[in-house]
PDB file of N, CA and C in Angstrom:
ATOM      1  N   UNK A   1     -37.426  -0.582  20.447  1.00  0.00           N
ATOM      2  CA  UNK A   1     -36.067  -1.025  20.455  1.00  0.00           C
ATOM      3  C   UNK A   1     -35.870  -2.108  19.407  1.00  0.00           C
ATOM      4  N   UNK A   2     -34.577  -2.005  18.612  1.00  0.00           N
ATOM      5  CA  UNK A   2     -34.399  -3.080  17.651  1.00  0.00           C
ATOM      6  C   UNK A   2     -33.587  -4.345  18.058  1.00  0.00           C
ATOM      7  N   UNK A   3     -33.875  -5.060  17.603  1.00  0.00           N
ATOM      8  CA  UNK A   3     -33.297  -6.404  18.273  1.00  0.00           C
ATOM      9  C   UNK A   3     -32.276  -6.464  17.383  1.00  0.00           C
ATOM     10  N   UNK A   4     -30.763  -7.312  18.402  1.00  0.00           N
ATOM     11  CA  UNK A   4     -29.488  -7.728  17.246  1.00  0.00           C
ATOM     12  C   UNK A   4     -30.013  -8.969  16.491  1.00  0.00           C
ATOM     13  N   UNK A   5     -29.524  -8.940  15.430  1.00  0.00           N
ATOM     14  CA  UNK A   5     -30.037 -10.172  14.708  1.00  0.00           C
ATOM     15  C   UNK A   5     -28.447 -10.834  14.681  1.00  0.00           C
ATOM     16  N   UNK A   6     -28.693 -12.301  14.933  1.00  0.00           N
ATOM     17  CA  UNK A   6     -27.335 -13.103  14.737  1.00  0.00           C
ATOM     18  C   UNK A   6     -27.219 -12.993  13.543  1.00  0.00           C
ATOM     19  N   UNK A   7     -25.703 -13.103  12.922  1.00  0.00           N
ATOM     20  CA  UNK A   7     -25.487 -13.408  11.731  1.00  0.00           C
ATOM     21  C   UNK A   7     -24.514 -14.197  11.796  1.00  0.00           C
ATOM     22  N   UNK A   8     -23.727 -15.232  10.773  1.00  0.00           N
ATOM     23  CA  UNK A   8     -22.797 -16.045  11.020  1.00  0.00           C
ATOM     24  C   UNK A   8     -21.505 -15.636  11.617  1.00  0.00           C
ATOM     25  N   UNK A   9     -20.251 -16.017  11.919  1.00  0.00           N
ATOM     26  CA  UNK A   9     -19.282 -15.628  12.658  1.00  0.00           C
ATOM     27  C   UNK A   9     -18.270 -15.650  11.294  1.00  0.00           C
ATOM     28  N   UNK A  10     -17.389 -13.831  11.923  1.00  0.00           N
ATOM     29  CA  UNK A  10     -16.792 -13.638  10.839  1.00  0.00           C
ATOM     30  C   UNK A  10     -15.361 -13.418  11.594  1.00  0.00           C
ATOM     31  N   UNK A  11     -14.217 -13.912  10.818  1.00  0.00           N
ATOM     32  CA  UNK A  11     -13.131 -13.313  11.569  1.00  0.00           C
ATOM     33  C   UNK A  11     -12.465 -11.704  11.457  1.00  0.00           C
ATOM     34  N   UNK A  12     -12.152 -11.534  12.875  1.00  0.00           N
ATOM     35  CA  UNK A  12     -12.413  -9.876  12.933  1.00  0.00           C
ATOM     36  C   UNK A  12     -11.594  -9.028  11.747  1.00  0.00           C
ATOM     37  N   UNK A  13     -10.389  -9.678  11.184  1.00  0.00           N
ATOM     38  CA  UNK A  13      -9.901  -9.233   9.887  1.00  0.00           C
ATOM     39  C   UNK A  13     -11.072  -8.622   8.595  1.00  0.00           C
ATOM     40  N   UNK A  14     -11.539  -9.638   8.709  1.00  0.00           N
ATOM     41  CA  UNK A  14     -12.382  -9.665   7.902  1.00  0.00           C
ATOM     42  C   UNK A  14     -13.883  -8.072   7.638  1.00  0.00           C
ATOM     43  N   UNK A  15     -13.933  -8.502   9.235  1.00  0.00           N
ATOM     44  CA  UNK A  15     -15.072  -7.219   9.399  1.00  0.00           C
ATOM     45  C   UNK A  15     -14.267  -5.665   9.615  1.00  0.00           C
ATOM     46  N   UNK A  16     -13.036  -6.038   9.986  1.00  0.00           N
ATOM     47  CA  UNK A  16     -11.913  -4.427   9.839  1.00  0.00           C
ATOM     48  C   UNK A  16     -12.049  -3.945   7.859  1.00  0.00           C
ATOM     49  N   UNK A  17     -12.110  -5.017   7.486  1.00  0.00           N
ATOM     50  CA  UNK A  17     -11.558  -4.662   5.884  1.00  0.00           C
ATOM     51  C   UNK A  17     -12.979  -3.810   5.482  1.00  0.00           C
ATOM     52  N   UNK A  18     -13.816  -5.057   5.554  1.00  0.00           N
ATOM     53  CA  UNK A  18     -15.191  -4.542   5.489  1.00  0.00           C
ATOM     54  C   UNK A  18     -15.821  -3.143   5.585  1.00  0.00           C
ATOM     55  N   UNK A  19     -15.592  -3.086   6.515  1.00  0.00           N
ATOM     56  CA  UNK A  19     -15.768  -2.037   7.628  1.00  0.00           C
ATOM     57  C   UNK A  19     -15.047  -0.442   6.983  1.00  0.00           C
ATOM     58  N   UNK A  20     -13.920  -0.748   6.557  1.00  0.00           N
ATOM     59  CA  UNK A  20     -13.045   0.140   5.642  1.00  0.00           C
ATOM     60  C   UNK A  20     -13.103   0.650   4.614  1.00  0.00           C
ATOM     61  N   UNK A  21     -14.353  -0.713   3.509  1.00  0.00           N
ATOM     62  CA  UNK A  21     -14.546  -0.276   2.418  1.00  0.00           C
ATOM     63  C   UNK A  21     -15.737   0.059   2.538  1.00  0.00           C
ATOM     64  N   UNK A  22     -16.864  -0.203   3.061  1.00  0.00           N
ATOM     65  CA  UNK A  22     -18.058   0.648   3.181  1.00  0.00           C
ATOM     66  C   UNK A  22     -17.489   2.025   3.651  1.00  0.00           C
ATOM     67  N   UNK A  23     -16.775   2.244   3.926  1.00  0.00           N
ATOM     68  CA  UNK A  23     -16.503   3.874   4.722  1.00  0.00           C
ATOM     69  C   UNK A  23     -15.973   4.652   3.759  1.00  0.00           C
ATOM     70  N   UNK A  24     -15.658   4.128   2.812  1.00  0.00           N
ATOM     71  CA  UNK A  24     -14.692   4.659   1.893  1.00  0.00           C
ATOM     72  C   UNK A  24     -13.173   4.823   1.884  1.00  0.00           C
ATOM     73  N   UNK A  25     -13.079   4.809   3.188  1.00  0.00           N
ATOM     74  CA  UNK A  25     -11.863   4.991   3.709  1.00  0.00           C
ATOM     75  C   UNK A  25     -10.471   3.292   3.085  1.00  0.00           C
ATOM     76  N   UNK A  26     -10.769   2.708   2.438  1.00  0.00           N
ATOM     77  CA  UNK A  26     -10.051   1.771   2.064  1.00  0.00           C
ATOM     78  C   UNK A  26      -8.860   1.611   1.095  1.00  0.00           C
ATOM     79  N   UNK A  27      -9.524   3.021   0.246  1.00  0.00           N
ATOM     80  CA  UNK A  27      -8.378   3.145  -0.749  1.00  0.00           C
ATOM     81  C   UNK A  27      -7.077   4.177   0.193  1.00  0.00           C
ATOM     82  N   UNK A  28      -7.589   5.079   1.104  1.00  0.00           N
ATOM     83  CA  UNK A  28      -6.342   5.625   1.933  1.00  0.00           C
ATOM     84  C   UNK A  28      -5.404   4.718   2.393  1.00  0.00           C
ATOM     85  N   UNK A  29      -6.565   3.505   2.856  1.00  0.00           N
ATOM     86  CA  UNK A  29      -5.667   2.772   4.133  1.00  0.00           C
ATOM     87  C   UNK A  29      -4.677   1.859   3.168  1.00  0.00           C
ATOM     88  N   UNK A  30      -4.948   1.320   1.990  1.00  0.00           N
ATOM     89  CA  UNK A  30      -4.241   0.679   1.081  1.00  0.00           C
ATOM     90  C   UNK A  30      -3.237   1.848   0.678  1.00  0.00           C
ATOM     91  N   UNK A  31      -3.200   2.929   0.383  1.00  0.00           N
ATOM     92  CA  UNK A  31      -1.999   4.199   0.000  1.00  0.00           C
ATOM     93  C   UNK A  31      -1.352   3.955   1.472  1.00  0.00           C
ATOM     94  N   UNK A  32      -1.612   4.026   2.351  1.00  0.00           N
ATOM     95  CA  UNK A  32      -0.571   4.034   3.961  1.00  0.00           C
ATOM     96  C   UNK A  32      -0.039   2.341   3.734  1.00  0.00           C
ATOM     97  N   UNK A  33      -0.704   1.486   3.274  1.00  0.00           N
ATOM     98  CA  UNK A  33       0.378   0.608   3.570  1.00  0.00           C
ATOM     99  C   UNK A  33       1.183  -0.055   2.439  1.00  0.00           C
ATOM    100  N   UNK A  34       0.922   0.756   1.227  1.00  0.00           N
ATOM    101  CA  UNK A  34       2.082   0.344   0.240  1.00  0.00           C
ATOM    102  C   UNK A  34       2.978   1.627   0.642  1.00  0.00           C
ATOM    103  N   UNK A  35       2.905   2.863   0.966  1.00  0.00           N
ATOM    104  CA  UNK A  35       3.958   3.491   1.606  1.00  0.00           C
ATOM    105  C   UNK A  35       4.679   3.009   2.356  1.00  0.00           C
ATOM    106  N   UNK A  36       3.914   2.357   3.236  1.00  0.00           N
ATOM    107  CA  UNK A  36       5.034   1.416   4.510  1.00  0.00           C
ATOM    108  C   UNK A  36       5.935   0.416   3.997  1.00  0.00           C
ATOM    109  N   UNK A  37       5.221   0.120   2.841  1.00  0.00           N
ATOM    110  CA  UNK A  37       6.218  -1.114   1.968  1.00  0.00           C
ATOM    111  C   UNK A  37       7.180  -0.104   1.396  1.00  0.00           C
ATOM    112  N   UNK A  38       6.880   0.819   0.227  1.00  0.00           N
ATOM    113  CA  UNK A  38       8.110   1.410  -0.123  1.00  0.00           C
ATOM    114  C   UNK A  38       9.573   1.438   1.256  1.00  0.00           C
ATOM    115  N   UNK A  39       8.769   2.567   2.659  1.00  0.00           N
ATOM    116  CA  UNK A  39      10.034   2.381   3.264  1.00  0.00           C
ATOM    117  C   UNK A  39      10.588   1.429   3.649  1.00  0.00           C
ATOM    118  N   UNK A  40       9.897   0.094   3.676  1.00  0.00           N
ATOM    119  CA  UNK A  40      10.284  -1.554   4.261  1.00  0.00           C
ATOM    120  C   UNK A  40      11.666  -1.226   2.867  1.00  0.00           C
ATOM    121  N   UNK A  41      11.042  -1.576   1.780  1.00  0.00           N
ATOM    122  CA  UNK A  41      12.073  -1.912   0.766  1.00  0.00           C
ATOM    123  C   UNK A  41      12.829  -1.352   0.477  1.00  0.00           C
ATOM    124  N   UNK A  42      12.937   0.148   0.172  1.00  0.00           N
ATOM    125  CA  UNK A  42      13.843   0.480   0.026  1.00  0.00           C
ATOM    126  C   UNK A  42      14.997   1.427   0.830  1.00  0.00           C
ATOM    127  N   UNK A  43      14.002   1.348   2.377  1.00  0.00           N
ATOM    128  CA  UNK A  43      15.638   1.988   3.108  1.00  0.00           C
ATOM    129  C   UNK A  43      15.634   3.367   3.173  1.00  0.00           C
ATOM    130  N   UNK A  44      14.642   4.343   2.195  1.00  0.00           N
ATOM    131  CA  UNK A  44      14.997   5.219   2.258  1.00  0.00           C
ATOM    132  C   UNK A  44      13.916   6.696   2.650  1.00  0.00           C
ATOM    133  N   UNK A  45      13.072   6.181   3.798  1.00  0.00           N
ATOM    134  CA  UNK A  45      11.862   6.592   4.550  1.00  0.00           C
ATOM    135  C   UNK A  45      12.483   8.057   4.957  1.00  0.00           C
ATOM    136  N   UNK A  46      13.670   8.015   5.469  1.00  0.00           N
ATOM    137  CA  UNK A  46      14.097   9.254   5.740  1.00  0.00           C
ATOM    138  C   UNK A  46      14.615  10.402   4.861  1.00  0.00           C
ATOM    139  N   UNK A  47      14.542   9.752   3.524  1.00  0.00           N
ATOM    140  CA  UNK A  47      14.942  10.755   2.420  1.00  0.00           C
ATOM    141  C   UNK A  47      13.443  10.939   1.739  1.00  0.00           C
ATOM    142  N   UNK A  48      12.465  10.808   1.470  1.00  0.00           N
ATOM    143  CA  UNK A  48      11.508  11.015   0.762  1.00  0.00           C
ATOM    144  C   UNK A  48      10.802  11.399   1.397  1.00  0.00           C
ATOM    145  N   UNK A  49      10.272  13.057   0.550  1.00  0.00           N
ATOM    146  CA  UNK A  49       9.831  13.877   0.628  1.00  0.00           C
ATOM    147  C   UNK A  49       8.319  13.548   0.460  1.00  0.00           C
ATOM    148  N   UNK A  50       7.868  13.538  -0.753  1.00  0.00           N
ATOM    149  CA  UNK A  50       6.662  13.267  -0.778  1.00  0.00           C
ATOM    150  C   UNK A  50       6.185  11.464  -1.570  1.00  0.00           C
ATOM    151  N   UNK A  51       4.808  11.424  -1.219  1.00  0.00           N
ATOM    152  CA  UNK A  51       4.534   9.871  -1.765  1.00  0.00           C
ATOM    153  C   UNK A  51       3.174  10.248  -2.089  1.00  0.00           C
ATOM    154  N   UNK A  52       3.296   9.436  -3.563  1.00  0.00           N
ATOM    155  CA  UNK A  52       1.779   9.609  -3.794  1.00  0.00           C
ATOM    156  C   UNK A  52       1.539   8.266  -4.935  1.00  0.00           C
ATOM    157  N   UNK A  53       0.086   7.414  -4.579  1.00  0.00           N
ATOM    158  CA  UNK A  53      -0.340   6.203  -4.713  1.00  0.00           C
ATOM    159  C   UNK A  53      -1.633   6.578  -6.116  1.00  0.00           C
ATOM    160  N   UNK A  54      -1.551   5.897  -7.121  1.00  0.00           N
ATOM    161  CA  UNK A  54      -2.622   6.579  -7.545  1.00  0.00           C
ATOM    162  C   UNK A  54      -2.460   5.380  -9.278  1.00  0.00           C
ATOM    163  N   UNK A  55      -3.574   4.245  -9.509  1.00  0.00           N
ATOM    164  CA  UNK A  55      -3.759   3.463 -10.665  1.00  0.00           C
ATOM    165  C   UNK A  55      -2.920   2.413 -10.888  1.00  0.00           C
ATOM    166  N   UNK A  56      -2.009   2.093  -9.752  1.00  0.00           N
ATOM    167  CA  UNK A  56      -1.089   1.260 -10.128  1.00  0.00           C
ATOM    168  C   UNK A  56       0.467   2.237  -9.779  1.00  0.00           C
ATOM    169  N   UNK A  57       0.490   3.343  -9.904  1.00  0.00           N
ATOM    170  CA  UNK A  57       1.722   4.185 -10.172  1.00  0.00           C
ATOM    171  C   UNK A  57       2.207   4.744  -8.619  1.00  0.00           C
ATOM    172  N   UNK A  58       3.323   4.786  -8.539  1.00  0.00           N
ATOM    173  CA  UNK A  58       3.739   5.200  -7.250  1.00  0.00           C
ATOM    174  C   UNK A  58       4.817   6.248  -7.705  1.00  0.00           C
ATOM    175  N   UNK A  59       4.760   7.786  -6.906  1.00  0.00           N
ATOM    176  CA  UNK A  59       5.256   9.062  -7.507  1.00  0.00           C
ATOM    177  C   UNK A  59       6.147   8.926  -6.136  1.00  0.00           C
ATOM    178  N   UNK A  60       7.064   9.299  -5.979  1.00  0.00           N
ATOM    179  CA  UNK A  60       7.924   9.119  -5.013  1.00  0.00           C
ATOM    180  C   UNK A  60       8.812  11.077  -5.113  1.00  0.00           C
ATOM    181  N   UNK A  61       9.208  11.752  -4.142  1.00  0.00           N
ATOM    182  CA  UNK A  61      10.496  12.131  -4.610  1.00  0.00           C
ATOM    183  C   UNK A  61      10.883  12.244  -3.228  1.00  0.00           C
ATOM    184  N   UNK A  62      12.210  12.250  -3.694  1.00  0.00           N
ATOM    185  CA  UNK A  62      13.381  11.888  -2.442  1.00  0.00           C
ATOM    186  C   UNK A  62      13.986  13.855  -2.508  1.00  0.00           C
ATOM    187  N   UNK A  63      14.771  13.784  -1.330  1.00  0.00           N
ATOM    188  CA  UNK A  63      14.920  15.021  -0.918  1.00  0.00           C
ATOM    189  C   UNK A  63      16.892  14.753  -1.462  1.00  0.00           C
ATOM    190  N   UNK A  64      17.225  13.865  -1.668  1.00  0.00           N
ATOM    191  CA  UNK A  64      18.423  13.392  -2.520  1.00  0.00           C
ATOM    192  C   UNK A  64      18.928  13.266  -3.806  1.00  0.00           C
ATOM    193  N   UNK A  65      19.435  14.223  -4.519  1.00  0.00           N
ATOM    194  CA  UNK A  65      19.611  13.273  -6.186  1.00  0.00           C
ATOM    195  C   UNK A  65      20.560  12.536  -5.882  1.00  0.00           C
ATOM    196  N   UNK A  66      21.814  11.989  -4.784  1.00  0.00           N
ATOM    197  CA  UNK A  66      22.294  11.112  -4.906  1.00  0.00           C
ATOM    198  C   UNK A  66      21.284   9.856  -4.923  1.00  0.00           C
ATOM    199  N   UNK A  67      20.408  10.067  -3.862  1.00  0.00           N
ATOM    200  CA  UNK A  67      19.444   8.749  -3.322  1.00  0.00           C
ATOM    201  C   UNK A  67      19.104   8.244  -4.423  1.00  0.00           C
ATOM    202  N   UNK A  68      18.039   9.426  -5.333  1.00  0.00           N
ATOM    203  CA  UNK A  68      17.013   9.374  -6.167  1.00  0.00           C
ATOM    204  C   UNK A  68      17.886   8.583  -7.054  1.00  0.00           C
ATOM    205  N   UNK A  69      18.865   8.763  -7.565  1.00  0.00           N
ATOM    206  CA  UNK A  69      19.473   8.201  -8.571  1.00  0.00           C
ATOM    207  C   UNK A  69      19.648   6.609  -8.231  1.00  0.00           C
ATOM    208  N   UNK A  70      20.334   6.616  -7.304  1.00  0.00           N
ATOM    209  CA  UNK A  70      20.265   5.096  -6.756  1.00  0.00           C
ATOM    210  C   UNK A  70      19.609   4.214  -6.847  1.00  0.00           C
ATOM    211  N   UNK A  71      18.594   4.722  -6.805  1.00  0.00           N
ATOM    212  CA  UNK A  71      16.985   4.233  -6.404  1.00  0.00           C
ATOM    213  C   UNK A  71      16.542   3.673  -7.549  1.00  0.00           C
ATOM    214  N   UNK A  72      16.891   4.931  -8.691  1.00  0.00           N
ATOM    215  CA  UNK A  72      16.004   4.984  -9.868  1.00  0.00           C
ATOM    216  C   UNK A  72      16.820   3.616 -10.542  1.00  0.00           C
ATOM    217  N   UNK A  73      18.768   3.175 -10.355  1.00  0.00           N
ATOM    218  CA  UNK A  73      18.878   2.027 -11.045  1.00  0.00           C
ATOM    219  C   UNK A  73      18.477   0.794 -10.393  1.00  0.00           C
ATOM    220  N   UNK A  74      17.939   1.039  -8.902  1.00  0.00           N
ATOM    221  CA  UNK A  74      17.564  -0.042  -8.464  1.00  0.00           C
ATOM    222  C   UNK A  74      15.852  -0.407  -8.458  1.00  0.00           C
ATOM    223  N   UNK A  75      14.978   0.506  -9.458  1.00  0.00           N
ATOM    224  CA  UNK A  75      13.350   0.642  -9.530  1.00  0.00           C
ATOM    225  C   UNK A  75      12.879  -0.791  -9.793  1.00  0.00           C
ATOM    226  N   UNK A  76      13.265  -1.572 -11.014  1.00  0.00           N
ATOM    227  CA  UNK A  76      12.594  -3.053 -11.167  1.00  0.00           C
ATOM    228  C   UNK A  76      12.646  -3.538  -9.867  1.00  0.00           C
ATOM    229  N   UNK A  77      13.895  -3.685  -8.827  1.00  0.00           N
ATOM    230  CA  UNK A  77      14.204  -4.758  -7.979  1.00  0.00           C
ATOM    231  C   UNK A  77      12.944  -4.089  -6.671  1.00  0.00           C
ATOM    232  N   UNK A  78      13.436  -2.962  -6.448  1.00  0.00           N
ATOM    233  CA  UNK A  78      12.144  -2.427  -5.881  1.00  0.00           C
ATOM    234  C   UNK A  78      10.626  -2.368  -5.885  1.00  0.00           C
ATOM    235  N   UNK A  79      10.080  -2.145  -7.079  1.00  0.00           N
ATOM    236  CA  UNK A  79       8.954  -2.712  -7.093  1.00  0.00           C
ATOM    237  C   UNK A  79       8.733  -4.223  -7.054  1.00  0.00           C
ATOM    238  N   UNK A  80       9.471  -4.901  -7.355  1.00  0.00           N
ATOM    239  CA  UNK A  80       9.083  -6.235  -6.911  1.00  0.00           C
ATOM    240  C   UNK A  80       8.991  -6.458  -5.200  1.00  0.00           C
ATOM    241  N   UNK A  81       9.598  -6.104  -4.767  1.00  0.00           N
ATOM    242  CA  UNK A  81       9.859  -6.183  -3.427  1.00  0.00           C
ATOM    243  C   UNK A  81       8.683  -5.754  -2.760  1.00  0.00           C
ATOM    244  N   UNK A  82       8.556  -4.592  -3.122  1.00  0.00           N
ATOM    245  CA  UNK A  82       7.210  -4.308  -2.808  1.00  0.00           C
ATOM    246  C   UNK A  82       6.014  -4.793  -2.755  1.00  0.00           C
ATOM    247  N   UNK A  83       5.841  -5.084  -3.823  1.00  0.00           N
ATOM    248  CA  UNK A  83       4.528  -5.832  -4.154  1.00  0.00           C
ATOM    249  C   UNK A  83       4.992  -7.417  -3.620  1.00  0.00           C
ATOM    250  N   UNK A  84       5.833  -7.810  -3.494  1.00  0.00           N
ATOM    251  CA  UNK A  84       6.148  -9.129  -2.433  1.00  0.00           C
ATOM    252  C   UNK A  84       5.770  -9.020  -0.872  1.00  0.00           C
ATOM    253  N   UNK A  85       5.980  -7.837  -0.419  1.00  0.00           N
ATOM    254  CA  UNK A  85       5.642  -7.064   0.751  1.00  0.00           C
ATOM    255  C   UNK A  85       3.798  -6.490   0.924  1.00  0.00           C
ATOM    256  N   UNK A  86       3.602  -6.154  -0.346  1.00  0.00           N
ATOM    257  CA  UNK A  86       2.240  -6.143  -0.331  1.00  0.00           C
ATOM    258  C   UNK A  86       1.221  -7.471  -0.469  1.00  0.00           C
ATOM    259  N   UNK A  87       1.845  -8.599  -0.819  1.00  0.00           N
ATOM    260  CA  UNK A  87       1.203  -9.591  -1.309  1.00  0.00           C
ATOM    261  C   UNK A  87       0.726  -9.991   0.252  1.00  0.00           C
ATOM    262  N   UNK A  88       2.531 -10.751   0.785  1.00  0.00           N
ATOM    263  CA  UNK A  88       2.499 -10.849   2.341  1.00  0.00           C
ATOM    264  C   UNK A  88       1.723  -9.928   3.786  1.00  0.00           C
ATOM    265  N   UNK A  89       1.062  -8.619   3.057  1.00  0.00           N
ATOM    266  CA  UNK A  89       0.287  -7.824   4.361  1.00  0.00           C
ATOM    267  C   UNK A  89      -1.171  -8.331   4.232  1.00  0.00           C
ATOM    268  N   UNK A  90      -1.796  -9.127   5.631  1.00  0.00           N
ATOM    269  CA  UNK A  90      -2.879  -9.161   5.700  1.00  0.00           C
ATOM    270  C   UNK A  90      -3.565  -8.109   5.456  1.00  0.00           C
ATOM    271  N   UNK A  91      -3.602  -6.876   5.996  1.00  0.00           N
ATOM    272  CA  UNK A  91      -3.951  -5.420   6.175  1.00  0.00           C
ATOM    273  C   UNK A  91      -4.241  -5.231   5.015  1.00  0.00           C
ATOM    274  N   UNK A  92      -4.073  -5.219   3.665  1.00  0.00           N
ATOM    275  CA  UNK A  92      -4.326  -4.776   2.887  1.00  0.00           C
ATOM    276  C   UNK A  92      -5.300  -5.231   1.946  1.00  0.00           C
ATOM    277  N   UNK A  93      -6.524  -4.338   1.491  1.00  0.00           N
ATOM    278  CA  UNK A  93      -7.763  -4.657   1.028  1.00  0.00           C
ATOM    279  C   UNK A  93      -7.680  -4.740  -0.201  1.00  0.00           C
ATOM    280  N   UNK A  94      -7.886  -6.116  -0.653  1.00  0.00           N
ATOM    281  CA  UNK A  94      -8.102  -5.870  -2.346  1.00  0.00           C
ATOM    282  C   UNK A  94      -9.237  -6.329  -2.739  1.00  0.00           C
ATOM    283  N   UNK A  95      -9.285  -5.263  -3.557  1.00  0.00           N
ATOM    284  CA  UNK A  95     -10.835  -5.047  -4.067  1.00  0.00           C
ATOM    285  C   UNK A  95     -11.348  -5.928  -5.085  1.00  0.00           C
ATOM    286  N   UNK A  96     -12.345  -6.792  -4.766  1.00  0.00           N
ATOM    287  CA  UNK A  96     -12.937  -7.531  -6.235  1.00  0.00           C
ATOM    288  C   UNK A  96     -11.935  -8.098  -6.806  1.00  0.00           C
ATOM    289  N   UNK A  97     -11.158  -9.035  -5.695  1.00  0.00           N
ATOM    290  CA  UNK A  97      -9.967 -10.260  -5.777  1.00  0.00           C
ATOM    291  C   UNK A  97      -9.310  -9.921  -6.760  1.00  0.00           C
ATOM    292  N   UNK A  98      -8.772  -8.386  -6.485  1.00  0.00           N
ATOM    293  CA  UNK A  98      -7.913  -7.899  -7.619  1.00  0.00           C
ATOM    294  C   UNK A  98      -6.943  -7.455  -6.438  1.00  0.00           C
ATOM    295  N   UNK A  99      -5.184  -8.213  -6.953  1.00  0.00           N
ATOM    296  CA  UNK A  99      -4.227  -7.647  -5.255  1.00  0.00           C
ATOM    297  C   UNK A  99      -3.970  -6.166  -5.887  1.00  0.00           C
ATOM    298  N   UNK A 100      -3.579  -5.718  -5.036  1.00  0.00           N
ATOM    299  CA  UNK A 100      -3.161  -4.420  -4.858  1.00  0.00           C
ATOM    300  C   UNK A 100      -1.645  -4.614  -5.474  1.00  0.00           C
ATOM    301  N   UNK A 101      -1.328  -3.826  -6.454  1.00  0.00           N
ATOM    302  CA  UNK A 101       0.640  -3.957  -7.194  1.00  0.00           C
ATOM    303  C   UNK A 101       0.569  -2.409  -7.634  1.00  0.00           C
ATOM    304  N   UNK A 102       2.091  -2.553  -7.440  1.00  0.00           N
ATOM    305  CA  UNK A 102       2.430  -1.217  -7.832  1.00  0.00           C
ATOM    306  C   UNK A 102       3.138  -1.647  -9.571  1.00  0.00           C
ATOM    307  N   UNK A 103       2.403  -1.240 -10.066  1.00  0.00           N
ATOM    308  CA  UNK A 103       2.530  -1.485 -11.713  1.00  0.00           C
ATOM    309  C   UNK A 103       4.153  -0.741 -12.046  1.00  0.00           C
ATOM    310  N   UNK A 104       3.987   0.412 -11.774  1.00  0.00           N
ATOM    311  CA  UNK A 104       5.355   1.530 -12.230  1.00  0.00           C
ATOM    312  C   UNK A 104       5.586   2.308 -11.070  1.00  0.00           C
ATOM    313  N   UNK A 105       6.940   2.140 -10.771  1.00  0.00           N
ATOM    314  CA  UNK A 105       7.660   3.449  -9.842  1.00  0.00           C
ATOM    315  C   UNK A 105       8.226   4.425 -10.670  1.00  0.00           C
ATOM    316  N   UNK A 106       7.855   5.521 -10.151  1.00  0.00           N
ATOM    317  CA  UNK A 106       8.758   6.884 -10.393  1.00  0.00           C
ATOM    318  C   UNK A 106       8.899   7.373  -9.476  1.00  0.00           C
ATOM    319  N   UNK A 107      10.209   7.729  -9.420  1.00  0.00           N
ATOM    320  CA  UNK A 107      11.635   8.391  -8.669  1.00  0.00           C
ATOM    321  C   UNK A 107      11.588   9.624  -9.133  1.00  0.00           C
ATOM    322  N   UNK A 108      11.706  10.568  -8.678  1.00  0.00           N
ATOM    323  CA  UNK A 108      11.927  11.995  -8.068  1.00  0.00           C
ATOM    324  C   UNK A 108      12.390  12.488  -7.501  1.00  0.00           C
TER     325      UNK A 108
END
């Protein structure tokens, strides 16, 4: 039988993140919660069709060209928001004290 070995005390945030990026699973969980930010910011969770997270770039399309259009003159104010929303989520893992931003939105 192996014995637990103490190790120092970590707060449980900490060992969730952890825990996330050894699994690999970290870059998903960071795509689910800048999605959650898109619908925080912009309102429009019930019109968009698909979302996809990928280098900085966020591919969006809305099931609206009224929306989409909307959207698209309101993209600077939106990504800021976002990434204001991402700054503020504990939940979200950034890797090698690099935050997580959405560099460019595209509307679809």
């Amino acid at each position: 039988m192996s014995r637990m070995v103490r190790k120092s005390a970590q707060p449980l945030l900490e060992v969730f993140k952890q825990m996330l990026m050894e699994s690999g699973a970290g870059t998903t969980h960071n795509s689910r919660r800048i999605y959650s930010a898109w619908d925080a910011a912009s309102g429009a969770g019930h019109y968009t069709i698909k979302r996809y997270y990928r280098d900085g770039n966020l591919y969006i399309t809305t099931s609206s060209s009224v929306i989409c259009s909307q959207l698209r003159m309101q993209s600077d104010a939106l990504r800021e928001k976002i990434n204001s929303i991402l700054d503020q989520d504990e939940l979200v893992i950034n890797e090698e004290d690099r935050p997580v931003r959405v560099k460019n939105l595209i509307i679809r």
